[in-house]
N, C-alpha and C. Protein backbone atom coordinates (compact mmCIF):
# COMPACT_ATOMS: atom_id res chain seq x y z
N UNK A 1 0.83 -1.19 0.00
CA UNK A 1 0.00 0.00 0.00
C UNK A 1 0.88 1.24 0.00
N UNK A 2 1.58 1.33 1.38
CA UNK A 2 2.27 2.82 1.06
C UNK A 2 4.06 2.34 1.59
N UNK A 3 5.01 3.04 2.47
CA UNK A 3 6.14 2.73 3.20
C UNK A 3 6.52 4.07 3.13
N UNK A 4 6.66 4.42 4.52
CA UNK A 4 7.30 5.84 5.09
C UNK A 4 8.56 5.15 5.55
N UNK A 5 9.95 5.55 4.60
CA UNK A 5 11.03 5.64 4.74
C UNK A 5 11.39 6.16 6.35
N UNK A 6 12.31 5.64 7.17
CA UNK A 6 12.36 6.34 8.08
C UNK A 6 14.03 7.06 8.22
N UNK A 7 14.19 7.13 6.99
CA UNK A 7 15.85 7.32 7.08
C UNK A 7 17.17 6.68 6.32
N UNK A 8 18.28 6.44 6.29
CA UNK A 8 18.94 5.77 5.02
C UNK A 8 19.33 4.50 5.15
N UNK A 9 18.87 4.31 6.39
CA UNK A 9 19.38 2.61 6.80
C UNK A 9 18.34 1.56 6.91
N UNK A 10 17.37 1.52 5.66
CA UNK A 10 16.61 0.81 5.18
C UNK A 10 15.17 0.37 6.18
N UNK A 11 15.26 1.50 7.39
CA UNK A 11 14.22 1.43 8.14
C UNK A 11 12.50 1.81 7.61
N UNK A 12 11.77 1.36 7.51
CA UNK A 12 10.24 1.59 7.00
C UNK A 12 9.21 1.68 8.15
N UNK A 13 8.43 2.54 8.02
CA UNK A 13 6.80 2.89 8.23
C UNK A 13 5.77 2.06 7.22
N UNK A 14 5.00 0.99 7.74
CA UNK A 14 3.90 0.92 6.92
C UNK A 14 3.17 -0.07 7.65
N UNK A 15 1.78 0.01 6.92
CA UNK A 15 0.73 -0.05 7.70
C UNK A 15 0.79 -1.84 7.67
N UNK A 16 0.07 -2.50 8.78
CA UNK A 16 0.11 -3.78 9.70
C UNK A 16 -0.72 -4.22 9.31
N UNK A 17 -1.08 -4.79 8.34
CA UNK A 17 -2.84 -5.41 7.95
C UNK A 17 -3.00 -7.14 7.96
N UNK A 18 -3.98 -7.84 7.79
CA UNK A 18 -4.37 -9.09 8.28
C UNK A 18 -3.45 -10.00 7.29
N UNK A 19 -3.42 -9.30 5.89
CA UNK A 19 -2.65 -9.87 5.32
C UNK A 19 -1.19 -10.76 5.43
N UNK A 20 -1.37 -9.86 6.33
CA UNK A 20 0.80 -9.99 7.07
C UNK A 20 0.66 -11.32 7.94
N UNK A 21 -0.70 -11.95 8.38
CA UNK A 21 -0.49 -12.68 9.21
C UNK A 21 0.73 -13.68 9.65
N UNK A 22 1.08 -14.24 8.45
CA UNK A 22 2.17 -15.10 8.46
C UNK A 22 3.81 -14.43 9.17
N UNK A 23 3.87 -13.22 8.17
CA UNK A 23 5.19 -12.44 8.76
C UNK A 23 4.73 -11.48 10.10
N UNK A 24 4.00 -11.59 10.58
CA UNK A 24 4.01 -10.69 11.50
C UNK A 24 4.07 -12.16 13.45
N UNK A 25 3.14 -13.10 12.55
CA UNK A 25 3.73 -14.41 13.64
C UNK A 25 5.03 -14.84 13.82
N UNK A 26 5.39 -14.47 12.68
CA UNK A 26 7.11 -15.16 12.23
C UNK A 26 8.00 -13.98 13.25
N UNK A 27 7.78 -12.93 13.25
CA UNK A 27 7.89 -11.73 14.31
C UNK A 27 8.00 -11.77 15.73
N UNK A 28 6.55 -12.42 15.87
CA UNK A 28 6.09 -12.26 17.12
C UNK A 28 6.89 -13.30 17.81
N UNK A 29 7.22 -14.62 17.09
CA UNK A 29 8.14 -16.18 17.40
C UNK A 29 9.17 -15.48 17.49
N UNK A 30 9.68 -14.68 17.25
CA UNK A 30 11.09 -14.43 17.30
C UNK A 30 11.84 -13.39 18.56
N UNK A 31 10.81 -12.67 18.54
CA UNK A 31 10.75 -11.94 19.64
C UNK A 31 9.75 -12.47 21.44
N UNK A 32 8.99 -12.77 21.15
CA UNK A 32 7.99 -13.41 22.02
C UNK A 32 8.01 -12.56 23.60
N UNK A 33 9.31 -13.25 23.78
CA UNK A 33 9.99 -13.53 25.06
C UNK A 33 10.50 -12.06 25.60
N UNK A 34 10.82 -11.40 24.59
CA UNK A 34 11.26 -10.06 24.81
C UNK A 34 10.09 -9.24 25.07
N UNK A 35 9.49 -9.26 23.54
CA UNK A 35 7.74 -8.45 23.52
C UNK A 35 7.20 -8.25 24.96
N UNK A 36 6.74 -9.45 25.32
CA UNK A 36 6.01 -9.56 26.37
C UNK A 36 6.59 -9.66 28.16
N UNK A 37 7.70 -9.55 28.19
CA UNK A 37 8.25 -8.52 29.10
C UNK A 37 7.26 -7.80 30.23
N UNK A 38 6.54 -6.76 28.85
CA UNK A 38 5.80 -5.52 29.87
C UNK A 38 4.73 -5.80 29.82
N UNK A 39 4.47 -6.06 28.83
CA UNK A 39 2.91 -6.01 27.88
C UNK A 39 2.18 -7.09 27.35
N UNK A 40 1.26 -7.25 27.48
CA UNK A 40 0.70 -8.77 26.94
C UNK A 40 0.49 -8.69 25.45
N UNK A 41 1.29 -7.69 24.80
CA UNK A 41 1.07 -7.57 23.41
C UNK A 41 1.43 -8.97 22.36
N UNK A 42 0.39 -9.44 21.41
CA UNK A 42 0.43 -10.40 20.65
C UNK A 42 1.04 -11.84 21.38
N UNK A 43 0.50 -11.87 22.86
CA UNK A 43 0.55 -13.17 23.38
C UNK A 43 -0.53 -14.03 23.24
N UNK A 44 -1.73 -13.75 22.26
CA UNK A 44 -2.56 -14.35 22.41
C UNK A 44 -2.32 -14.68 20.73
N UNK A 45 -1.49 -14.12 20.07
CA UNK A 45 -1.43 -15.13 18.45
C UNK A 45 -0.63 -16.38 18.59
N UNK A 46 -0.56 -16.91 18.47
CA UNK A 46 0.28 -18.10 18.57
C UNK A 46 0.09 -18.80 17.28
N UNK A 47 -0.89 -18.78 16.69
CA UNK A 47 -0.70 -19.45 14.73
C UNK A 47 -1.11 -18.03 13.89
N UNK A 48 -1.26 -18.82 12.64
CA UNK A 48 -1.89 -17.77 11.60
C UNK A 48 -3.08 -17.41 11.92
N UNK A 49 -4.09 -18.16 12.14
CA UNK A 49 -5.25 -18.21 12.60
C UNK A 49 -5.35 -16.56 13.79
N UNK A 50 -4.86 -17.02 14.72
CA UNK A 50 -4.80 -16.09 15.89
C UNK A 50 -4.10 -14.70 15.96
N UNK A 51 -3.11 -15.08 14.81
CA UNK A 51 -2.39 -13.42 14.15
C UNK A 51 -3.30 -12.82 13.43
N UNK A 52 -3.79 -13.67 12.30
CA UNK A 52 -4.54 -12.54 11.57
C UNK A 52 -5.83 -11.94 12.46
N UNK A 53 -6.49 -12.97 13.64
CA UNK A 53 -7.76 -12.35 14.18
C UNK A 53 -7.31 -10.98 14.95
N UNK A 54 -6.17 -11.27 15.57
CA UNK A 54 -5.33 -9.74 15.99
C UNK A 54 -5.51 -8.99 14.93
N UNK A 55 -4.40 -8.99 14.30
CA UNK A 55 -4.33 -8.03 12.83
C UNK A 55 -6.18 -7.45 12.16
N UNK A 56 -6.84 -7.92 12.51
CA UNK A 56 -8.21 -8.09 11.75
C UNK A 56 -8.64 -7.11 12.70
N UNK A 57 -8.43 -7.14 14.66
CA UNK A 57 -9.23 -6.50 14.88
C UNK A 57 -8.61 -4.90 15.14
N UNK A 58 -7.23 -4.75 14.71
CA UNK A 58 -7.14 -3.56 14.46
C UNK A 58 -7.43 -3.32 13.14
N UNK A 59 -8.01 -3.75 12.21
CA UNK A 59 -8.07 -3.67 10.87
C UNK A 59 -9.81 -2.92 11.24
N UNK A 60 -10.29 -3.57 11.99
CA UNK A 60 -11.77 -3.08 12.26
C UNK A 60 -11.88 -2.04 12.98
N UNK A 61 -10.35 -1.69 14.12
CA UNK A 61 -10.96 -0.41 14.41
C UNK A 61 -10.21 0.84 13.75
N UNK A 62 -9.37 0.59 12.99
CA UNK A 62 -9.00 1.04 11.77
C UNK A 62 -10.32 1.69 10.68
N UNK A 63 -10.71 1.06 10.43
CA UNK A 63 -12.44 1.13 9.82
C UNK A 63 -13.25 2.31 10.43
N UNK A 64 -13.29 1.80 11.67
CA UNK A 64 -14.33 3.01 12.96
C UNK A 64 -13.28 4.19 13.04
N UNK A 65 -12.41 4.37 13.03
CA UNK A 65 -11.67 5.81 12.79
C UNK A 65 -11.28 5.30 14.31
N UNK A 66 -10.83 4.36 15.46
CA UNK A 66 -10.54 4.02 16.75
C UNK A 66 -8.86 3.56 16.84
N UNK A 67 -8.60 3.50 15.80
CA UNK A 67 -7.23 2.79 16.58
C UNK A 67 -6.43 2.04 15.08
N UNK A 68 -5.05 1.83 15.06
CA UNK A 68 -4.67 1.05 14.07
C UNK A 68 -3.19 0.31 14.30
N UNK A 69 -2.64 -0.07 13.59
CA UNK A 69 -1.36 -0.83 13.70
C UNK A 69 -0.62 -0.11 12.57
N UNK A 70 1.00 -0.04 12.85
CA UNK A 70 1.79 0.29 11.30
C UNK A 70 3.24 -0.90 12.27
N UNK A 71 3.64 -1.20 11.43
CA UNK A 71 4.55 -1.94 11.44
C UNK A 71 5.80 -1.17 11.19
N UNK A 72 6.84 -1.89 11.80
CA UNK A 72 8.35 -1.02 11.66
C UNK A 72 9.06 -1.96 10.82
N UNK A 73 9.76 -1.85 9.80
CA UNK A 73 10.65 -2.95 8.79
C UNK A 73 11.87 -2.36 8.64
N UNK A 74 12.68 -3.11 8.71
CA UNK A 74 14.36 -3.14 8.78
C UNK A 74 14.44 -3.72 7.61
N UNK A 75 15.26 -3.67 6.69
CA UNK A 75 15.62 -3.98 5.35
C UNK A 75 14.98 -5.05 5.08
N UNK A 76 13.38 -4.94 4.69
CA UNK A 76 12.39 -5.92 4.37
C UNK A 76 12.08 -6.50 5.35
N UNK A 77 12.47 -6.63 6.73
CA UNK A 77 12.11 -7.91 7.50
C UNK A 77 11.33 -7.19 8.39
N UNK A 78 10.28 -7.51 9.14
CA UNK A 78 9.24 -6.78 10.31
C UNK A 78 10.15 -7.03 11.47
N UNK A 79 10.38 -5.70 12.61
CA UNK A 79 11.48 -6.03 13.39
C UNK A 79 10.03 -5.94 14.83
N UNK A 80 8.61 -4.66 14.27
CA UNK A 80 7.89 -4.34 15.47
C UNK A 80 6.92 -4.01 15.12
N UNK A 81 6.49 -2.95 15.71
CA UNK A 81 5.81 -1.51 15.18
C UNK A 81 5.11 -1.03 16.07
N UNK A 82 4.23 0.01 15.70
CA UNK A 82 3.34 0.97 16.33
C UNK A 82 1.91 1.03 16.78
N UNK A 83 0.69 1.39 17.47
CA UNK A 83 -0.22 1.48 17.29
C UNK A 83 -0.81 2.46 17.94
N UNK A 84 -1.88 2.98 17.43
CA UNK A 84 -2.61 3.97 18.46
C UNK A 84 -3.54 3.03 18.71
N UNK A 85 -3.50 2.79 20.10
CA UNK A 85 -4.27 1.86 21.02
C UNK A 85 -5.51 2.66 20.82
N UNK A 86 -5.76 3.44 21.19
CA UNK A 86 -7.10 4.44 21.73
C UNK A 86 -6.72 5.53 20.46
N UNK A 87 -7.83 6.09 19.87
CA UNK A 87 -7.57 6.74 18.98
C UNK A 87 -9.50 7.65 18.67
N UNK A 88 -9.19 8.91 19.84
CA UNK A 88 -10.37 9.49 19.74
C UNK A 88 -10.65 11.03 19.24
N UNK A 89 -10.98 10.95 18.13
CA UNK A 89 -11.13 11.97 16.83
C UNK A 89 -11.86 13.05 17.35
N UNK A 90 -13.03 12.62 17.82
CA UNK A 90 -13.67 13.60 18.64
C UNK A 90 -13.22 14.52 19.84
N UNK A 91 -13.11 13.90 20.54
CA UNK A 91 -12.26 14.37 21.87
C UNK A 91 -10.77 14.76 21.28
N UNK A 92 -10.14 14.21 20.03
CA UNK A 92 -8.55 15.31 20.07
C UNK A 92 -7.79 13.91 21.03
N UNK A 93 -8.21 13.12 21.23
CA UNK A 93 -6.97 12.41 22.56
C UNK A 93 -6.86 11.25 21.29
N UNK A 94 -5.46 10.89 22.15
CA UNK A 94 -5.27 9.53 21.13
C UNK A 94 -3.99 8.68 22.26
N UNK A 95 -3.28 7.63 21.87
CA UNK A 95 -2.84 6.90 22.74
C UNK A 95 -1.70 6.19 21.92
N UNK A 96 -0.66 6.53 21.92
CA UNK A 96 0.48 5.71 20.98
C UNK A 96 1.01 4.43 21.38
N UNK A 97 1.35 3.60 21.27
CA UNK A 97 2.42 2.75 22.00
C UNK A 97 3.41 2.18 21.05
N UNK A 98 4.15 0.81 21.63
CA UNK A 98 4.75 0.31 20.70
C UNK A 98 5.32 -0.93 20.84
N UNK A 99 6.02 -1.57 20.01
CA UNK A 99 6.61 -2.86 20.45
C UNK A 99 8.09 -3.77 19.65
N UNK A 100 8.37 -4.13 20.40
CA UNK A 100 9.94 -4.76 18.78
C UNK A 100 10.51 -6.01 19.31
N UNK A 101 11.20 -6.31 18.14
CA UNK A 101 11.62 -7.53 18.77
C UNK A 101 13.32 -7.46 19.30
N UNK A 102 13.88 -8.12 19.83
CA UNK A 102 15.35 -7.65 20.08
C UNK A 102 16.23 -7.24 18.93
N UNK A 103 16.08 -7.12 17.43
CA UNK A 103 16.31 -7.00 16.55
C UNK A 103 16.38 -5.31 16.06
N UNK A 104 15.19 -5.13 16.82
CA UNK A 104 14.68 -3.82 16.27
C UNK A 104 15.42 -2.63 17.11
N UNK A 105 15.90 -3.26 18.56
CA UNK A 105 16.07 -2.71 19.30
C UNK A 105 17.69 -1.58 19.07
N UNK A 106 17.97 -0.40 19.87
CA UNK A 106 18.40 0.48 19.34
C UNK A 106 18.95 1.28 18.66
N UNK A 107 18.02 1.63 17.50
CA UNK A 107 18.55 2.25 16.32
C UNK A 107 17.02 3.12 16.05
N UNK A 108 16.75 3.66 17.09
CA UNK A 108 15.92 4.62 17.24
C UNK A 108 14.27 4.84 16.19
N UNK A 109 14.57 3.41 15.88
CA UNK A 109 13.02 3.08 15.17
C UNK A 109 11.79 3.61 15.43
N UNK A 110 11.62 3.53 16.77
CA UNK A 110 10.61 3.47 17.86
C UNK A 110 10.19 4.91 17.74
N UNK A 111 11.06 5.97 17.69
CA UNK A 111 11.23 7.31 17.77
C UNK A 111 11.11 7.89 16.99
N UNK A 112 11.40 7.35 15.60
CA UNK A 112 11.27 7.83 14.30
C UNK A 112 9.86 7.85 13.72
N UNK A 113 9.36 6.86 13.84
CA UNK A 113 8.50 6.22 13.53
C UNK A 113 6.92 6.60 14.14
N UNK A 114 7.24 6.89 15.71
CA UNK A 114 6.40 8.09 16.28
C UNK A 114 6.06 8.89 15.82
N UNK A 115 7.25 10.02 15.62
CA UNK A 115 7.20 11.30 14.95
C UNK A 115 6.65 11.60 13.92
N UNK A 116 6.54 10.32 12.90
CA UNK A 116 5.78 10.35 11.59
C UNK A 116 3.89 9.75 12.15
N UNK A 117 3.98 9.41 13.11
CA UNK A 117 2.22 9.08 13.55
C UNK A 117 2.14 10.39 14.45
N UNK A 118 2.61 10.94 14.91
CA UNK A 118 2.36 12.02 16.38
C UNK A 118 2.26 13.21 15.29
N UNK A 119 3.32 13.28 14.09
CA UNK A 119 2.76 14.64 13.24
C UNK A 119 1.73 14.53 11.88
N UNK A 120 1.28 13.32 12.08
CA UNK A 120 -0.17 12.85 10.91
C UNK A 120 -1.16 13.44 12.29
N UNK A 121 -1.06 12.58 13.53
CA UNK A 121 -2.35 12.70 14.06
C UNK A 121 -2.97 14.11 14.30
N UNK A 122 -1.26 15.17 14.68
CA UNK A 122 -1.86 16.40 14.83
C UNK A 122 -2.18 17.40 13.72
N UNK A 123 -0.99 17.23 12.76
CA UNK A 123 -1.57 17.69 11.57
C UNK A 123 -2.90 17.42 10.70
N UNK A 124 -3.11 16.31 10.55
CA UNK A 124 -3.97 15.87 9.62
C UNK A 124 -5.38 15.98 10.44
N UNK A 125 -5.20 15.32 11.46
CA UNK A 125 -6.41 14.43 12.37
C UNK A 125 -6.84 15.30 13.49
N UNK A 126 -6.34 16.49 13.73
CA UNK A 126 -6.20 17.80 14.59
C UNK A 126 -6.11 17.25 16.13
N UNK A 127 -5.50 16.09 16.15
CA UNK A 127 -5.35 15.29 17.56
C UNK A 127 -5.05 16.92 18.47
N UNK A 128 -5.13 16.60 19.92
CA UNK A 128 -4.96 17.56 20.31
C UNK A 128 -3.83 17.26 21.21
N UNK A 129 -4.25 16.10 22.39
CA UNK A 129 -3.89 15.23 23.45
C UNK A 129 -3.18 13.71 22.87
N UNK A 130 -1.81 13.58 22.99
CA UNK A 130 -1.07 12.07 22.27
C UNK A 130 -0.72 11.61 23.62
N UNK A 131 -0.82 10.83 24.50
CA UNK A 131 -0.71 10.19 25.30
C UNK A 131 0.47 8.52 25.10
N UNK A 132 1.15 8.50 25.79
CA UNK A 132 1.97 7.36 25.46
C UNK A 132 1.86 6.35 27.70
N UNK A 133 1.46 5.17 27.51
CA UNK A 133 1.32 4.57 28.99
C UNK A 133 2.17 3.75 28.83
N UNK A 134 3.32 3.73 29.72
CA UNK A 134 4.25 2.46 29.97
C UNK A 134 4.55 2.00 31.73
N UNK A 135 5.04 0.94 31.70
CA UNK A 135 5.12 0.28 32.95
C UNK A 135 6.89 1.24 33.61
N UNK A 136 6.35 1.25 34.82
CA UNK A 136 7.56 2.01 34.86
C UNK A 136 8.91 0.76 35.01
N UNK A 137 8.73 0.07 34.97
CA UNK A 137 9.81 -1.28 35.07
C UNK A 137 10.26 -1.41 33.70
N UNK A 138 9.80 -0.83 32.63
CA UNK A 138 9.77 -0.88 31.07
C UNK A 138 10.91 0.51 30.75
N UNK A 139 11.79 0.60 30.62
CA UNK A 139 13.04 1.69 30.53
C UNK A 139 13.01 2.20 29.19
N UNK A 140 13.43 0.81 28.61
CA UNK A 140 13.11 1.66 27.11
C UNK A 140 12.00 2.21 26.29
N UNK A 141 10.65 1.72 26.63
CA UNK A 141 9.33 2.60 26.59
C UNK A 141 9.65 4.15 27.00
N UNK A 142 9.92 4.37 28.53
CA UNK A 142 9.53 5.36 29.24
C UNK A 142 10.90 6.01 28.51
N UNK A 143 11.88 6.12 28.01
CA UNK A 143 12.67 7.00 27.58
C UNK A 143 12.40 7.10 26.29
N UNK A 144 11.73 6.62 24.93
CA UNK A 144 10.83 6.64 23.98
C UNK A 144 10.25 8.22 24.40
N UNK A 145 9.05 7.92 25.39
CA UNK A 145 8.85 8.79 25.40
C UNK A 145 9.24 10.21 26.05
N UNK A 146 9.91 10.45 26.58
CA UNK A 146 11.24 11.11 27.03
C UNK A 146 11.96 12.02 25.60
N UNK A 147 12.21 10.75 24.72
CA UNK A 147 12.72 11.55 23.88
C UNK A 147 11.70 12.14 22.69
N UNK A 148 10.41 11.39 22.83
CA UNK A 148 9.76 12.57 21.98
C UNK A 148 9.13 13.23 22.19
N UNK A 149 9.80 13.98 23.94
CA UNK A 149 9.42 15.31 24.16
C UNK A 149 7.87 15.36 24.94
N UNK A 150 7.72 13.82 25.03
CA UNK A 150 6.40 14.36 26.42
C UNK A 150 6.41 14.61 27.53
N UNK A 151 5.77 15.13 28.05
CA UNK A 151 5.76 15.15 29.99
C UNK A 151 5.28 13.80 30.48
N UNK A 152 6.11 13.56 31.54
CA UNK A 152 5.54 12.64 32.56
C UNK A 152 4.43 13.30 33.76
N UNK A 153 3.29 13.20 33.46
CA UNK A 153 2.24 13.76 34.28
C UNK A 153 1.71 12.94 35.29
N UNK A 154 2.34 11.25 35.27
CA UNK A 154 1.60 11.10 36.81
C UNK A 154 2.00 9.30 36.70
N UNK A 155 1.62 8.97 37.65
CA UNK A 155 1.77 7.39 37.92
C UNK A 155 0.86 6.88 38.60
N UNK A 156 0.25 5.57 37.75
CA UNK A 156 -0.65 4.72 38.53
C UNK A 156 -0.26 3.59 38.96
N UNK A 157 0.09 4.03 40.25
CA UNK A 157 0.79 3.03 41.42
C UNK A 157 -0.45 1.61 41.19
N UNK A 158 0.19 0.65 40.98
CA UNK A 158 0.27 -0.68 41.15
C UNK A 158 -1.41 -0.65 39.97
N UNK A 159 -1.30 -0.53 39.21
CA UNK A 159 -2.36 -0.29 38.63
C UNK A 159 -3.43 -1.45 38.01
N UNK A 160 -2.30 -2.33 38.08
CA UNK A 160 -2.55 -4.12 37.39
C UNK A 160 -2.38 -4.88 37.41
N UNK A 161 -2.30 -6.24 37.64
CA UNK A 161 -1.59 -7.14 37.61
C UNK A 161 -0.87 -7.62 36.21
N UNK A 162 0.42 -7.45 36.44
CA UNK A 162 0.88 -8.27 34.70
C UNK A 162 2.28 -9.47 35.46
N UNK A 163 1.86 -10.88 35.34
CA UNK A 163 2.64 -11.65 35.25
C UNK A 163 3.09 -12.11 36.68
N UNK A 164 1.80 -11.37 37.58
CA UNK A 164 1.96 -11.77 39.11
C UNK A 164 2.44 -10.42 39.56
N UNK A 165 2.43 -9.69 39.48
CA UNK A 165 3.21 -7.94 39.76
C UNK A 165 2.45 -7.11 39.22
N UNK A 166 1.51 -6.40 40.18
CA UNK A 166 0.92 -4.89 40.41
C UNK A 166 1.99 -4.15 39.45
N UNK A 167 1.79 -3.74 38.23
CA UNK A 167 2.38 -2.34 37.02
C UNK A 167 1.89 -1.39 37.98
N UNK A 168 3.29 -0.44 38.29
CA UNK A 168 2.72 0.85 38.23
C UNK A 168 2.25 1.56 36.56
N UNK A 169 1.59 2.08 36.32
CA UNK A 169 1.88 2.49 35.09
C UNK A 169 2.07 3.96 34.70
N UNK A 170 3.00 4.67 33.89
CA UNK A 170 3.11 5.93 34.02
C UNK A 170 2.13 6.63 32.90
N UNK A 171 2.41 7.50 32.79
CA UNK A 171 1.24 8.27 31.80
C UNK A 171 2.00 9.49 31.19
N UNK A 172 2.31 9.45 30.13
CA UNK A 172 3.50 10.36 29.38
C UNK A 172 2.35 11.07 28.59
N UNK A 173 2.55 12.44 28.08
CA UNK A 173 1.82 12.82 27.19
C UNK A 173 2.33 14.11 26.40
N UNK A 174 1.37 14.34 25.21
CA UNK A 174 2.46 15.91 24.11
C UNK A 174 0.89 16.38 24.17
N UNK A 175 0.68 17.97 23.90
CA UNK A 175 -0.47 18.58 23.64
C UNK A 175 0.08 18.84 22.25
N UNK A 176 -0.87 19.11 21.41
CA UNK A 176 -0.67 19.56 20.23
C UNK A 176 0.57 20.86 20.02
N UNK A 177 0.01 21.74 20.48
CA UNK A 177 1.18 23.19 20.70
C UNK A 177 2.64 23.15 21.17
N UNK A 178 2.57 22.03 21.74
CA UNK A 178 3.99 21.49 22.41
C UNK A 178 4.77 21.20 21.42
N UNK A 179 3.83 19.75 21.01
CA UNK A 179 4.43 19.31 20.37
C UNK A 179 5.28 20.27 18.73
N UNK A 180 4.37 21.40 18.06
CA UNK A 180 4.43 21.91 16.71
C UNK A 180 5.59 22.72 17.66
N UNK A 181 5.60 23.61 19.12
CA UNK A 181 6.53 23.90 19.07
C UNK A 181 7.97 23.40 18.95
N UNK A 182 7.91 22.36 19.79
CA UNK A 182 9.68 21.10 19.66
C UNK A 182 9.59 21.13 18.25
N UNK A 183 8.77 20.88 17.35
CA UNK A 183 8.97 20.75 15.70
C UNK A 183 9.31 21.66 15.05
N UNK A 184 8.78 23.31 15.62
CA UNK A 184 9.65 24.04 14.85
C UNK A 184 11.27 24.72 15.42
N UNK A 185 11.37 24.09 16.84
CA UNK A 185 12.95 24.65 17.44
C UNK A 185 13.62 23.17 16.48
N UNK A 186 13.19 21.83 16.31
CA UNK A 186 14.09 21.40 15.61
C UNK A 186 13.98 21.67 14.43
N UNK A 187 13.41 21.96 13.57
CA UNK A 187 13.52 22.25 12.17
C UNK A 187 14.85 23.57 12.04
N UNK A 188 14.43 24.49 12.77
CA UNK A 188 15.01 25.54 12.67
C UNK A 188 16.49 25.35 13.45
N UNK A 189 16.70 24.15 14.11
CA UNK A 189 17.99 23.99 14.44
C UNK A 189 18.86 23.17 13.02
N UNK A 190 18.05 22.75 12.34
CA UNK A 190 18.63 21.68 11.29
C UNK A 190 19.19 22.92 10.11
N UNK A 191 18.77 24.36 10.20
CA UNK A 191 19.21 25.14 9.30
C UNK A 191 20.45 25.75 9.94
């Protein structure tokens, strides 16, 4: 369909659809162990069958204007990707997160790759409120968002159980104005 280049080292933006089922399990097997760490993300695919019903049901709220998946690719191969979990048009709020496999891990994918969903949602989609939630036991999440310039506004002490252990979970976030401002001190630093 489309691929947002993320730079010269063969990193890609593009969108996560049911289609992928096969390569995106082949992904999830490879990483698994890492992925799910923080997050119970794609612990419930375990075949094709169960990837694509994932993939399908962000494909549906993709549809409702609620939420979607884009995938991160390293010289052809799926290393992660992105999603706006919560994605509310009306209200201006929306909810980023993300995920990779040890593969993907630092070469600032995660960050790049944001920046191209955080300046669609506010540009295009007049998002107002981008919200990013990570476990505070999760380091490389919470400095993700760190580096793209959100505030840490608060913590929900023991908020859940994940894996036998109460998550605190933190709550990072950009307002629209914030954010266009950091976009134009870096633009104007790049001249």
């Amino acid at each position: 369909m489309y691929a947002i280049p993320l730079g010269d080292d063969g990193a890609e933006l593009r969108p996560l659809e049911p289609w992928h089922a096969e390569e995106f399990l082949a992904h999830l097997d490879r990483g698994r162990e890492f992925i799910t760490r923080h997050i119970p993300f794609g612990s419930q695919a375990t075949d094709p069958a169960s990837a694509r019903a994932l993939l399908t049901s962000y494909a549906d709220k993709r549809a409702a204007d609620r939420g979607f998946l884009h995938g991160l690719w390293l010289d052809g191969k799926l290393v992660g990707g992105l999603l706006f979990r919560v994605f509310d048009a009306a209200a201006g709020l929306c909810e980023i997160g993300c995920w990779l496999e040890p593969a993907g891990t630092g070469k600032g994918l995660v960050t790049r790759g944001a920046r191209v969903l955080i300046d669609w949602a506010v540009d295009e989609r007049g998002m107002h409120r981008v919200e990013w939630h990570a476990s505070s036991a999760n380091l490389p999440s919470v400095n993700a968002a760190r580096r793209l310039g959100m505030t840490r506004e608060g913590v929900l002490r023991e908020h859940h159980p994940y894996r036998g252990v109460r998550q605190d979970i933190e709550i990072w976030a950009v307002l629209a104005p914030e954010w266009r401002a950091a976009r134009a001190r870096t633009s104007h630093n790049d001249h």
